[in-house]
C-alpha atoms as a PDB file:
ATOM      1  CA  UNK A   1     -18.279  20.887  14.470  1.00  0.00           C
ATOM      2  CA  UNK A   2     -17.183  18.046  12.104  1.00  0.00           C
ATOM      3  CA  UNK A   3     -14.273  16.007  13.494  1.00  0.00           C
ATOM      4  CA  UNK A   4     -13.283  15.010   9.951  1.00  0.00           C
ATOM      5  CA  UNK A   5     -14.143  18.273   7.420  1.00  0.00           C
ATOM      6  CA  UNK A   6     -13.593  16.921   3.764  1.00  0.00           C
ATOM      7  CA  UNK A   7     -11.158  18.614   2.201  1.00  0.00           C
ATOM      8  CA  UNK A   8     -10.336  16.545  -0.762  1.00  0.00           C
ATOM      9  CA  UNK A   9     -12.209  16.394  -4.313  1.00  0.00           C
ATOM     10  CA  UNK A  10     -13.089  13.488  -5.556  1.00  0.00           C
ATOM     11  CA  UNK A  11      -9.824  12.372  -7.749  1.00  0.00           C
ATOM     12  CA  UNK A  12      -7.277  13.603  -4.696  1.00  0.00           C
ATOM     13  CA  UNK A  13      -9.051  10.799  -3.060  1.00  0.00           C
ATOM     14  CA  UNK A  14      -8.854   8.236  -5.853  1.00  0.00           C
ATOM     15  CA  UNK A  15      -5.337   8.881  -6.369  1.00  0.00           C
ATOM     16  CA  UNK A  16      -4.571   8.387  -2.403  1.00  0.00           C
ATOM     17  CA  UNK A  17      -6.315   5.363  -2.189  1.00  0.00           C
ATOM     18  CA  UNK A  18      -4.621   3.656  -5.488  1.00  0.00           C
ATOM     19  CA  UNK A  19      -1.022   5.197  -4.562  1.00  0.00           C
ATOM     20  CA  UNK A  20      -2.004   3.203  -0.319  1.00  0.00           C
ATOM     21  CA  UNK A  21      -2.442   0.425  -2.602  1.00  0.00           C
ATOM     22  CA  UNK A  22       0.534   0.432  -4.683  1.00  0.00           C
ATOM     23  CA  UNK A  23       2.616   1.099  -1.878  1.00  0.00           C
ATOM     24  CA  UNK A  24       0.696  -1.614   0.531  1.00  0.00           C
ATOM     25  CA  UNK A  25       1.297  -3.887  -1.840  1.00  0.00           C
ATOM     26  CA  UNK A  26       4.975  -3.758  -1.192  1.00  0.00           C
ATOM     27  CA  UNK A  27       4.843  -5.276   1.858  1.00  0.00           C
ATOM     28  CA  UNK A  28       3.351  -8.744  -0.012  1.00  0.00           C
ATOM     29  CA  UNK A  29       5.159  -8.301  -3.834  1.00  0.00           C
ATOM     30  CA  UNK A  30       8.635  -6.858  -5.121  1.00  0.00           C
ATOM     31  CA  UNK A  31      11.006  -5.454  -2.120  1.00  0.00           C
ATOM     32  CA  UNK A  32       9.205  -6.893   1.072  1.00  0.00           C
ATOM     33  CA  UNK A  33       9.929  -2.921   2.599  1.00  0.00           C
ATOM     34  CA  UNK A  34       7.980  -2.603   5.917  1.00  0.00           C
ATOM     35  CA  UNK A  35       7.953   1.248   4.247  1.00  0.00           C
ATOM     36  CA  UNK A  36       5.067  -0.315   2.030  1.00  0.00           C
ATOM     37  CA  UNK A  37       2.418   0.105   5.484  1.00  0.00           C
ATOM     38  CA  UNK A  38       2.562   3.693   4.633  1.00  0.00           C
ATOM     39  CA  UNK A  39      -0.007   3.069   1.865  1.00  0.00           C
ATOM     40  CA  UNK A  40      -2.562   2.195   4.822  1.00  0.00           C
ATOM     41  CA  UNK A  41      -2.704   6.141   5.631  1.00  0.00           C
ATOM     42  CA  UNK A  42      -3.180   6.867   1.968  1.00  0.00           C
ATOM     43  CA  UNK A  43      -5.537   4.540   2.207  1.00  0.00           C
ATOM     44  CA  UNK A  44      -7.648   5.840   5.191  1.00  0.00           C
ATOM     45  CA  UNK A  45      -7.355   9.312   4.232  1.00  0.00           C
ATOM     46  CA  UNK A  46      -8.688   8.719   1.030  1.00  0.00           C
ATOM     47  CA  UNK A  47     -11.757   6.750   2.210  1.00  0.00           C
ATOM     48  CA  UNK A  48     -12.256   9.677   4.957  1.00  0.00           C
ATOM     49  CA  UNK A  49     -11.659  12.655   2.118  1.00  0.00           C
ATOM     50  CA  UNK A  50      -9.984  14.592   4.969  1.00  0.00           C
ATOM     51  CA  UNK A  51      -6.427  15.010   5.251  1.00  0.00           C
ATOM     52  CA  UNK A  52      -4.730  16.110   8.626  1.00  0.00           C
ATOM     53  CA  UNK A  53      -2.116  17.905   6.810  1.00  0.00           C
ATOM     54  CA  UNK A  54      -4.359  19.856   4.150  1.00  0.00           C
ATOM     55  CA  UNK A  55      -6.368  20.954   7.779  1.00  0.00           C
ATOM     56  CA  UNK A  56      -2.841  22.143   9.250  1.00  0.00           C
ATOM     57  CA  UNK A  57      -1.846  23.994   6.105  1.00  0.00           C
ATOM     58  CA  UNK A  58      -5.882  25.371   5.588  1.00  0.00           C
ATOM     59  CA  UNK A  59      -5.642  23.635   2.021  1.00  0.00           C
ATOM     60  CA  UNK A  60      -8.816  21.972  -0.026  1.00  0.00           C
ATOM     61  CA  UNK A  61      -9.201  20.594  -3.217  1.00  0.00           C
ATOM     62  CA  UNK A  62     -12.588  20.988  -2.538  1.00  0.00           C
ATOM     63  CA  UNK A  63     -14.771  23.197  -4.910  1.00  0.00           C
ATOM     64  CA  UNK A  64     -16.075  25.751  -3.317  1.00  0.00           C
ATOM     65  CA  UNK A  65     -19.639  25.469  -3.228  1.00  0.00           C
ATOM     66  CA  UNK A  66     -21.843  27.728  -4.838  1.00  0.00           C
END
């Protein structure tokens, strides 16, 4: 059994990981907002390509293979 089952296609993960950025980058530029470390789990999930929630909810973006 796979601790961490991918269930995100390839641009889902791209997308996380430049949204982590964007919002980690708060933290350094613009507002300051501690709320800007929440890019770190965009981040992570997107380097992973598993997301705890799509797991909870049985949801992949995936394709199915053939």
């Amino acid at each position: 059994m796979n601790l961490f089952p991918r269930n995100e296609n390839t641009v889902d993960r791209v997308a996380r990981v430049v949204l982590g950025a964007g919002l980690v980058s708060l933290v350094f530029v613009g507002p300051h907002t501690p709320f800007g470390w929440l890019g770190v789990i965009f981040i992570a999930t997107g380097a992973i390509g598993s997301c705890p929630l799509y797991r909870v909810f049985g949801i992949s973006t995936c394709p199915m293979p053939s």
